[in-house]
Protein backbone atom coordinates (compact mmCIF):
# COMPACT_ATOMS: atom_id res chain seq x y z
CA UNK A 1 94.09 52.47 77.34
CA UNK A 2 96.70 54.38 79.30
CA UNK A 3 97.18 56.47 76.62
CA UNK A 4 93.80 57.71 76.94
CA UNK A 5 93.81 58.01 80.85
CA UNK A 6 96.94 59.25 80.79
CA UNK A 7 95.14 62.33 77.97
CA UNK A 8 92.23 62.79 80.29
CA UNK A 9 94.02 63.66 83.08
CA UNK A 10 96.59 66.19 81.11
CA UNK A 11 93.07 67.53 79.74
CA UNK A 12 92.05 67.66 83.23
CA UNK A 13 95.27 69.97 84.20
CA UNK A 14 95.01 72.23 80.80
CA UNK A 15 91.55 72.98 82.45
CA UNK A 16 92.69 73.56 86.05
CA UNK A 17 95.79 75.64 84.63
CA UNK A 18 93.29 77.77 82.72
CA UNK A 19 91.13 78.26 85.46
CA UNK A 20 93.95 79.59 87.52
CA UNK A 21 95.43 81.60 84.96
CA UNK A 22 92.18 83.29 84.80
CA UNK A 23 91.86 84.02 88.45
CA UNK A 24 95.17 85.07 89.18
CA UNK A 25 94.64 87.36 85.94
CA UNK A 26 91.89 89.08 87.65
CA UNK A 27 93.72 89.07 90.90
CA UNK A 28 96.69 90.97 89.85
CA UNK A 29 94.42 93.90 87.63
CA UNK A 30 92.07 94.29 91.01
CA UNK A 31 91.58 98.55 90.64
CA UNK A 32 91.20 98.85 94.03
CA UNK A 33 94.62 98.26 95.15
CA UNK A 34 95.59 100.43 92.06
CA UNK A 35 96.73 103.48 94.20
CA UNK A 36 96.75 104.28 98.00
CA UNK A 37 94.32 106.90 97.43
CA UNK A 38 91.45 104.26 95.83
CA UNK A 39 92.37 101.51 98.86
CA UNK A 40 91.95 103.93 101.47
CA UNK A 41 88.27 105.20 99.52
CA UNK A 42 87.17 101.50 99.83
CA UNK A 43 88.84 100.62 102.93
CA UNK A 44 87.44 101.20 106.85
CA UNK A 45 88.72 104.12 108.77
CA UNK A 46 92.32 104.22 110.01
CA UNK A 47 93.98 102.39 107.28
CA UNK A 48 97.67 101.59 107.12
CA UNK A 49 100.39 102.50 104.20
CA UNK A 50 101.26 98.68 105.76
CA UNK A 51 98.29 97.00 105.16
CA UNK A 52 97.67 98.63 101.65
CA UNK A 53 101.49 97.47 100.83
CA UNK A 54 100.86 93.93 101.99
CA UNK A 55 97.62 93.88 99.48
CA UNK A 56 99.34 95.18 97.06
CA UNK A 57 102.27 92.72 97.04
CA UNK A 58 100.34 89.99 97.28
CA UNK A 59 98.39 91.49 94.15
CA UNK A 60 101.42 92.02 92.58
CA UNK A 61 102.26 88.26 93.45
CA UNK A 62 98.77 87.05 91.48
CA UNK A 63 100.09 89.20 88.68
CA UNK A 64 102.87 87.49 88.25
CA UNK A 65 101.08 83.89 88.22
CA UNK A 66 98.77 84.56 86.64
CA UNK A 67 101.49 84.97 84.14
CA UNK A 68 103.29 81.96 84.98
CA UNK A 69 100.20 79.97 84.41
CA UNK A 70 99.79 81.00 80.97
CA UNK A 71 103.29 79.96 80.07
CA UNK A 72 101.71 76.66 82.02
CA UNK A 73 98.75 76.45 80.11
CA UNK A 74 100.25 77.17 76.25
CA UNK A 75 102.94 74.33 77.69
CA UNK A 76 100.23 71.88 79.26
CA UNK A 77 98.61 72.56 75.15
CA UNK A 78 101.72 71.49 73.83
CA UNK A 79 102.09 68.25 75.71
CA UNK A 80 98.17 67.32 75.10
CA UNK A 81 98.84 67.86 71.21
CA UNK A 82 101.67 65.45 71.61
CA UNK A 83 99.36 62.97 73.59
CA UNK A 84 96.50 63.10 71.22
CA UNK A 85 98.71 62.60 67.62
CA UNK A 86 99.91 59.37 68.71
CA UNK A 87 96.68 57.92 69.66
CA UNK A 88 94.95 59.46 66.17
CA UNK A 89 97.80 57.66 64.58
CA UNK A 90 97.09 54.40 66.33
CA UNK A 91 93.45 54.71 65.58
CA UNK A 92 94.27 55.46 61.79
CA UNK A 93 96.60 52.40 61.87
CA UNK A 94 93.97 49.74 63.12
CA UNK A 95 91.38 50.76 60.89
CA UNK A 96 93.86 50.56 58.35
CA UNK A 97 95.24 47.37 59.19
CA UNK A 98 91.82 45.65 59.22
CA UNK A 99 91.14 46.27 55.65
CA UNK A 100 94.34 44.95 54.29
């Protein structure tokens, strides 16, 4: 039984890791932020080089974890295909064992 709980909540992280990667993905490729010429188009009067280098570090930033988290998700995969053989295994083993 901990086996199982213990593969629920990795599943639980693959899914929350994926979700993330996916955001931060979308983060980091925002157009907008793409040159100083489209922020200041979408942007109130009077903006700042400063402000438009702070949004685009901080897209930069996402970038890079949304990156991170797919390294984090193909790893989190990994570790659920290693929770899940055992317990097939197990399963194979007691109907197995039954019939003998």
């Amino acid at each position: 039984i901990l086996g199982v709980v213990s593969f629920i909540m990795q599943v639980r992280v693959l899914c929350s890791t994926w979700r993330h990667h996916i955001y931060f993905s979308a983060k980091g490729r925002d157009p907008l932020v793409a040159t100083y010429q489209t922020w200041v188009a979408g942007n109130p009067p009077n903006p700042s080089f400063i402000e438009y280098s702070k949004e685009k570090m901080l897209t930069l930033l996402a970038g890079v974890l949304g990156e991170v988290l797919r390294g984090a998700f193909l790893t989190d995969l990994v570790v659920c295909t290693l929770e899940l053989a055992p317990m097939i295994l197990l399963l194979m083993a007691v109907v197995r064992w039954t019939s003998f």
